[in-house]
N, C-alpha and C. Protein backbone atom coordinates (compact mmCIF):
# COMPACT_ATOMS: atom_id res chain seq x y z
N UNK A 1 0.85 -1.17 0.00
CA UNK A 1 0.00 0.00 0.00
C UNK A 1 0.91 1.24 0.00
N UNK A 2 1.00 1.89 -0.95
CA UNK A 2 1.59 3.00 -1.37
C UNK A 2 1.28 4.33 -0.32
N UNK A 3 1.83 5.01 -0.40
CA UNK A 3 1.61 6.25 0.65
C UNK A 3 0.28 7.67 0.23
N UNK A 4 0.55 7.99 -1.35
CA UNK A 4 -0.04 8.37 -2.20
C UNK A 4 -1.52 7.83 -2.11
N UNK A 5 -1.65 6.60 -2.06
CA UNK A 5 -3.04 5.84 -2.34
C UNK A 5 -3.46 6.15 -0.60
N UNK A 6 -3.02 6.00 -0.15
CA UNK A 6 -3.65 5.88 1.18
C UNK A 6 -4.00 7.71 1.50
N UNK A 7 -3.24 8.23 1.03
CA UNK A 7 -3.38 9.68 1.36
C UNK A 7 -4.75 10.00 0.66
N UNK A 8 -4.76 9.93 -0.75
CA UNK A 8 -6.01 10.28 -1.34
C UNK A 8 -7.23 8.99 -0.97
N UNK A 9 -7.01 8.07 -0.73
CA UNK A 9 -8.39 7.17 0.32
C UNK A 9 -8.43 8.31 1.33
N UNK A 10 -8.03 8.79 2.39
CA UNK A 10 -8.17 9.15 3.47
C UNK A 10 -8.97 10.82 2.96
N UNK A 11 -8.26 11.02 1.86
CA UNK A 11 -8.85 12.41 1.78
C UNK A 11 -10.75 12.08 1.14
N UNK A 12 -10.78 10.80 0.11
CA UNK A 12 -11.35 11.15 -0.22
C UNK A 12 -12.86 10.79 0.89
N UNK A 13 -12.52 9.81 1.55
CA UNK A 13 -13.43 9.66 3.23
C UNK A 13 -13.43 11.08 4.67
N UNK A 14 -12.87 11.90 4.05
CA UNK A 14 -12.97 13.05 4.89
C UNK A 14 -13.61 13.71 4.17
N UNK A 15 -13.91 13.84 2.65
CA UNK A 15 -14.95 14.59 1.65
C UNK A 15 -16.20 14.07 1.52
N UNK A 16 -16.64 13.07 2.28
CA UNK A 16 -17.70 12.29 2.09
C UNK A 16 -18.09 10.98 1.77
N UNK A 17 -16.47 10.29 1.14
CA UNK A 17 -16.06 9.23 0.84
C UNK A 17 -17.00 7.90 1.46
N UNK A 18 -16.84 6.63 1.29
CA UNK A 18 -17.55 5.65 1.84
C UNK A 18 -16.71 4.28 1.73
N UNK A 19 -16.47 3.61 2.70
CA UNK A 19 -15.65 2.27 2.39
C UNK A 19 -16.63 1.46 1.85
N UNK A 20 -16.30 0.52 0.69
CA UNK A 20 -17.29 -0.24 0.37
C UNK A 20 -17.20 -1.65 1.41
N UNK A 21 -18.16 -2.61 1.25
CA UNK A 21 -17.93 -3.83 1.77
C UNK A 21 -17.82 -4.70 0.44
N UNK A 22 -17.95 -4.80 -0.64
CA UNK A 22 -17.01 -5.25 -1.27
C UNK A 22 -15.82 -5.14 -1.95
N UNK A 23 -15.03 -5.99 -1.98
CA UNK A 23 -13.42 -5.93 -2.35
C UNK A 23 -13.06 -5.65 -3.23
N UNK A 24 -11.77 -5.14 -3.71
CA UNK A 24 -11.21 -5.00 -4.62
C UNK A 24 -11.32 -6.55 -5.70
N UNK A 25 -11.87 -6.19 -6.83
CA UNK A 25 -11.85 -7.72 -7.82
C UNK A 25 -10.60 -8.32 -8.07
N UNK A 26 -9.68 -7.41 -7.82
CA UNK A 26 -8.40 -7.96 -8.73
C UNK A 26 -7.33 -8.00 -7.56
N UNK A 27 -6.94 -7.42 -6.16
CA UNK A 27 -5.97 -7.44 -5.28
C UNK A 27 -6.86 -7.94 -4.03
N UNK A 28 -8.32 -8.11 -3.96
CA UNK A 28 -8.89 -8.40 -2.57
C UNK A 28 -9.00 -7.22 -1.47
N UNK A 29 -8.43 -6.02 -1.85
CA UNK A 29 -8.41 -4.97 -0.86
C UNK A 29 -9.44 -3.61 -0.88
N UNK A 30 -8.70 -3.13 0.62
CA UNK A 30 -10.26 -2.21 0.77
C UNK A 30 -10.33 -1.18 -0.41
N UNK A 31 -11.68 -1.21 -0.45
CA UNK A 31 -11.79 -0.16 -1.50
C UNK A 31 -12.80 0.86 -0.92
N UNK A 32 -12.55 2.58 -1.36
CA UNK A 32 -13.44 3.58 -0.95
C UNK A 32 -13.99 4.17 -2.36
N UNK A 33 -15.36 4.65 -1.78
CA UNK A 33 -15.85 5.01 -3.05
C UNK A 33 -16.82 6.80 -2.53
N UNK A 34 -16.50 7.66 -3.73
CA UNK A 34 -16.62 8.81 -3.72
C UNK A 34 -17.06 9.41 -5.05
N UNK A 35 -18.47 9.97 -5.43
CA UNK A 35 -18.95 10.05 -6.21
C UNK A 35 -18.72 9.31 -7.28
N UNK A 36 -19.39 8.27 -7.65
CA UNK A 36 -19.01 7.43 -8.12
C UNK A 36 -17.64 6.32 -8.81
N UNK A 37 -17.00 6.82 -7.44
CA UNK A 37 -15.55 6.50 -8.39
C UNK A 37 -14.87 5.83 -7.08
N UNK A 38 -14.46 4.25 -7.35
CA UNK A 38 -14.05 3.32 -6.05
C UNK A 38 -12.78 3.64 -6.56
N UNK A 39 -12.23 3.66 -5.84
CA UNK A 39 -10.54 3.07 -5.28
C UNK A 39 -10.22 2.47 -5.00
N UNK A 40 -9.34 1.44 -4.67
CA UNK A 40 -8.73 0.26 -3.99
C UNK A 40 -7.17 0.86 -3.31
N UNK A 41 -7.50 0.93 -2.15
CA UNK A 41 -6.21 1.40 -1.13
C UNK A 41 -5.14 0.59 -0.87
N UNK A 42 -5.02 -0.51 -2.24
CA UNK A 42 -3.79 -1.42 -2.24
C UNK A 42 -3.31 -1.21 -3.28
N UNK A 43 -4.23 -1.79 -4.45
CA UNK A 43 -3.42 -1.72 -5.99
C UNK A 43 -3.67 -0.25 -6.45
N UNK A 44 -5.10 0.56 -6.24
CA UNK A 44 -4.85 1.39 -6.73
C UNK A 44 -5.76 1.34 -8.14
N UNK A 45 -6.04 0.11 -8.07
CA UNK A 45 -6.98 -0.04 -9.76
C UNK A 45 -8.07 0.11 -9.63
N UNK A 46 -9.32 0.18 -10.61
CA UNK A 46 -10.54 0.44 -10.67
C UNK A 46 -11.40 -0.48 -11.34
N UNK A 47 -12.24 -0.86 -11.44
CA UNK A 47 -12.98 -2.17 -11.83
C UNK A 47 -13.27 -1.47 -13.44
N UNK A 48 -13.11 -2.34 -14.38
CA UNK A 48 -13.22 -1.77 -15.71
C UNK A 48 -14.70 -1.18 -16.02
N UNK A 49 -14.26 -0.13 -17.12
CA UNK A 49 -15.56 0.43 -17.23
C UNK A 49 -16.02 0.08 -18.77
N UNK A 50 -17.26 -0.16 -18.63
CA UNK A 50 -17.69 -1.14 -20.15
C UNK A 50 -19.51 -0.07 -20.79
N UNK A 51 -19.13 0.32 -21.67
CA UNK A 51 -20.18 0.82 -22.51
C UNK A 51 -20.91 0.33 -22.77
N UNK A 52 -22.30 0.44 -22.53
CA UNK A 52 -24.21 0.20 -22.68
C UNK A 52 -24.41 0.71 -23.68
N UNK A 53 -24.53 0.00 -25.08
CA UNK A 53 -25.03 0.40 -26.31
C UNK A 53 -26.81 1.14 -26.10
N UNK A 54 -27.21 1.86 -26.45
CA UNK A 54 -28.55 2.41 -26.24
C UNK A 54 -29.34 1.88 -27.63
N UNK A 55 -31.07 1.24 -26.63
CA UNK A 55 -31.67 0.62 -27.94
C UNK A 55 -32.58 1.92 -28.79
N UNK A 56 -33.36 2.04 -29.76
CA UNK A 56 -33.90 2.86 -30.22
C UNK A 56 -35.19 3.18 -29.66
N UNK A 57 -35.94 1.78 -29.51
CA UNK A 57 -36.75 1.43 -28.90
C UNK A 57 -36.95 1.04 -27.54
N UNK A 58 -38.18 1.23 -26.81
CA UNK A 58 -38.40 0.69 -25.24
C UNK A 58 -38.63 -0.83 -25.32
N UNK A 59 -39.33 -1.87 -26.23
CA UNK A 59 -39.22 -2.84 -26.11
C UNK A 59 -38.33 -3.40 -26.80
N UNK A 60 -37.31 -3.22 -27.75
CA UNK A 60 -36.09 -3.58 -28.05
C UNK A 60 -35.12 -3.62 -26.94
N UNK A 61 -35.21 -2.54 -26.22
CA UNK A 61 -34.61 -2.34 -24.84
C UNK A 61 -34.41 -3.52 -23.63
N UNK A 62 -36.15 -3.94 -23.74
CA UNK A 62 -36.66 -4.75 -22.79
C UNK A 62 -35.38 -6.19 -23.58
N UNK A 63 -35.80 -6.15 -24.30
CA UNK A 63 -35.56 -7.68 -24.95
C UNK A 63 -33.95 -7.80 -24.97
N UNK A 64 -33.10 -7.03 -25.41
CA UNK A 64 -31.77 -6.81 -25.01
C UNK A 64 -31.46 -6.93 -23.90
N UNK A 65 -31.83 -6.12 -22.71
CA UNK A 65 -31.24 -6.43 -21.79
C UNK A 65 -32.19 -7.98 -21.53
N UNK A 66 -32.57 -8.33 -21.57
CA UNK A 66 -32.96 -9.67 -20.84
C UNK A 66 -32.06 -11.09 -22.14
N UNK A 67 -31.40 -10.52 -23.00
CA UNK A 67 -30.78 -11.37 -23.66
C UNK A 67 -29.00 -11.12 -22.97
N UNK A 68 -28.64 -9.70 -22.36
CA UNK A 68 -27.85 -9.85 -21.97
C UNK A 68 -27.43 -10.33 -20.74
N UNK A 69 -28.81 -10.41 -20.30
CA UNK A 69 -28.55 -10.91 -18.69
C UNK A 69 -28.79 -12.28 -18.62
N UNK A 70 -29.25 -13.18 -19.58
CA UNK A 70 -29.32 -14.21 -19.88
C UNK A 70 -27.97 -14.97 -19.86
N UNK A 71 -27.39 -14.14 -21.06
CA UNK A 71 -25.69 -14.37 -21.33
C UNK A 71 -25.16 -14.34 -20.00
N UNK A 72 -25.15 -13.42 -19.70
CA UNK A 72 -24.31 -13.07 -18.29
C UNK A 72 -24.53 -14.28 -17.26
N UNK A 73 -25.63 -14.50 -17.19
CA UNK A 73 -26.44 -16.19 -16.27
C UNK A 73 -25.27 -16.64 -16.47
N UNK A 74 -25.44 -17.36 -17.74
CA UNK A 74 -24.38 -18.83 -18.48
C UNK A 74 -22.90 -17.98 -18.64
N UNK A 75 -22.67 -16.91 -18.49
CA UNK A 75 -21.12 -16.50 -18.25
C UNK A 75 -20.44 -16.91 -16.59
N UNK A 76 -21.48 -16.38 -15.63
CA UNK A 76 -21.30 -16.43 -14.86
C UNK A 76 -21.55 -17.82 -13.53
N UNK A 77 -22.38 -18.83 -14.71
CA UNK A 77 -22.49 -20.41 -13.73
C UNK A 77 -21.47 -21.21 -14.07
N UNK A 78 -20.87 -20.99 -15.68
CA UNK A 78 -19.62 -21.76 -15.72
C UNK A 78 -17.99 -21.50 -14.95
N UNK A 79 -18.12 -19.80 -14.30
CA UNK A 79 -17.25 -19.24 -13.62
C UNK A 79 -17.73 -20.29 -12.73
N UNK A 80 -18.79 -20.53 -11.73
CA UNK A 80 -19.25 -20.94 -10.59
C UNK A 80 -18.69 -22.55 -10.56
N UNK A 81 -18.86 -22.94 -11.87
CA UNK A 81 -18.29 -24.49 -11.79
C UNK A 81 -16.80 -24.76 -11.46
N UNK A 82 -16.30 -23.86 -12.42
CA UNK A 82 -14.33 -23.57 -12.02
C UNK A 82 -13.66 -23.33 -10.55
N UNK A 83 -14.84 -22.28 -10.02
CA UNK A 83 -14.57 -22.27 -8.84
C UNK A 83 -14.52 -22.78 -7.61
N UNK A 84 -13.53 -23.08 -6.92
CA UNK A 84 -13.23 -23.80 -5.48
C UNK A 84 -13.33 -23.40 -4.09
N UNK A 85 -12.93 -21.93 -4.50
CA UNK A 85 -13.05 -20.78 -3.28
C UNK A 85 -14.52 -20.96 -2.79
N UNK A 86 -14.77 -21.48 -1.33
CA UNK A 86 -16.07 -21.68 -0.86
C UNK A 86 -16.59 -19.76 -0.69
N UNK A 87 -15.67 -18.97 -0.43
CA UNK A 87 -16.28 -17.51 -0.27
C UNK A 87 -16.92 -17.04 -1.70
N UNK A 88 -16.07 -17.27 -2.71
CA UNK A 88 -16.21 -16.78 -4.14
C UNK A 88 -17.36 -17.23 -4.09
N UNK A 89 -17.75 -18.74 -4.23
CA UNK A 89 -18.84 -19.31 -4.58
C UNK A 89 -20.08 -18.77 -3.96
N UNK A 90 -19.65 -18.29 -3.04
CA UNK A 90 -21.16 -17.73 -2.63
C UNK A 90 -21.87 -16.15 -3.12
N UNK A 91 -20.26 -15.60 -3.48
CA UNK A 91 -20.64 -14.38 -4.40
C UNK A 91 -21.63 -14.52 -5.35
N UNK A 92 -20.87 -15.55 -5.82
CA UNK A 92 -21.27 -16.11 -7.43
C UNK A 92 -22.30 -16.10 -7.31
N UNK A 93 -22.69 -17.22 -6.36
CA UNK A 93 -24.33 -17.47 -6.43
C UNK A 93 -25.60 -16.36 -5.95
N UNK A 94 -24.89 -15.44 -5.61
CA UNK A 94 -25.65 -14.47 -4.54
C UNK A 94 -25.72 -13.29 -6.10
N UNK A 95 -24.80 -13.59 -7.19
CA UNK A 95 -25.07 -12.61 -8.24
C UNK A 95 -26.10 -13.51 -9.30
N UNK A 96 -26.09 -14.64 -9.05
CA UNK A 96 -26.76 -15.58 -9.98
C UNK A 96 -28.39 -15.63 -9.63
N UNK A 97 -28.64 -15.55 -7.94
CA UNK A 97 -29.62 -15.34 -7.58
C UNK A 97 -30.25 -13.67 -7.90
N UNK A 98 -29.63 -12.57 -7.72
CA UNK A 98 -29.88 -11.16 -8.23
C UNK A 98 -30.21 -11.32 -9.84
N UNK A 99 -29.57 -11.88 -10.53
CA UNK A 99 -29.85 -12.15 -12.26
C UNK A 99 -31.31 -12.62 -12.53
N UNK A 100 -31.57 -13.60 -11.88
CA UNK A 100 -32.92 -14.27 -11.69
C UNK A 100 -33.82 -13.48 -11.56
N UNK A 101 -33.76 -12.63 -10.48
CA UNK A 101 -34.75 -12.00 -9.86
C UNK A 101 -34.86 -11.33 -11.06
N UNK A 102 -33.87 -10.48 -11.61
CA UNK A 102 -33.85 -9.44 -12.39
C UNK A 102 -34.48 -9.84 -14.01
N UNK A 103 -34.33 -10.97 -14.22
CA UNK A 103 -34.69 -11.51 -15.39
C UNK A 103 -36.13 -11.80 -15.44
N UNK A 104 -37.35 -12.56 -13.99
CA UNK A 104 -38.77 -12.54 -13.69
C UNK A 104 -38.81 -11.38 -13.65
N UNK A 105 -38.60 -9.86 -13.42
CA UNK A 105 -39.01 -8.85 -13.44
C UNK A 105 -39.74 -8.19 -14.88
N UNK A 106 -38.32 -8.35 -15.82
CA UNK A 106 -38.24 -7.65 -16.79
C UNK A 106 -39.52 -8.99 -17.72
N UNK A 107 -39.49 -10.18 -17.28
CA UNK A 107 -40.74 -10.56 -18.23
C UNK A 107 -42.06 -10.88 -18.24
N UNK A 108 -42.34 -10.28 -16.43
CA UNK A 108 -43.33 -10.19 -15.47
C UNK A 108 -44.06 -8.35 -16.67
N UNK A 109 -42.79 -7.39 -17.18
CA UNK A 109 -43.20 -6.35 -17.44
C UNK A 109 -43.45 -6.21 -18.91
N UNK A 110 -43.33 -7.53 -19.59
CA UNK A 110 -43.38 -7.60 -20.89
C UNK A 110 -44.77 -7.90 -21.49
């Protein structure tokens, strides 16, 4: 943990900042988050940021995202099979269970 990183964590939790309770994805460490923008007070990295194509339509919309969250399901149960880590695994499943929910929603509204 660098001196720099810890200085701006500390500043940015005296501006309003917030420790998250989840970890850094890539070093396991604490991370603070401040208008939308986490930190990790070890490595220093940021969880990648990935672009949401916009549909034209509201039910094109609907149907996209429920094809991407579909994908994401079967991206994310074959991670679950690889995995050994009894903590991971419960992430996993605790995002697999949120997908679900999220997926009866969107066709509960269709």
């Amino acid at each position: 943990m660098s001196k720099g990183l810890t200085k701006k964590a500390a500043e940015m939790l005296l501006n309003g900042g917030t420790l998250l309770s989840e970890h850094c994805p890539y070093c396991k460490g604490v991370r603070v988050m401040k208008d939308g923008h986490a930190l990790c007070i070890s490595c220093g990295r940021e969880p990648e940021k990935k672009d949401i194509p916009k549909e034209k339509t509201q039910q094109g919309a609907k149907s996209t995202l429920e094809e991407t969250l579909e994908k994401k399901l079967e991206s994310i149960s074959k991670e679950l099979e690889q995995e050994n880590n009894h903590e991971k695994q419960q992430e996993i499943l605790k995002s697999i269970n949120l997908l679900l929910e999220t997926i009866e929603k969107i066709k509960k509204k269709q």
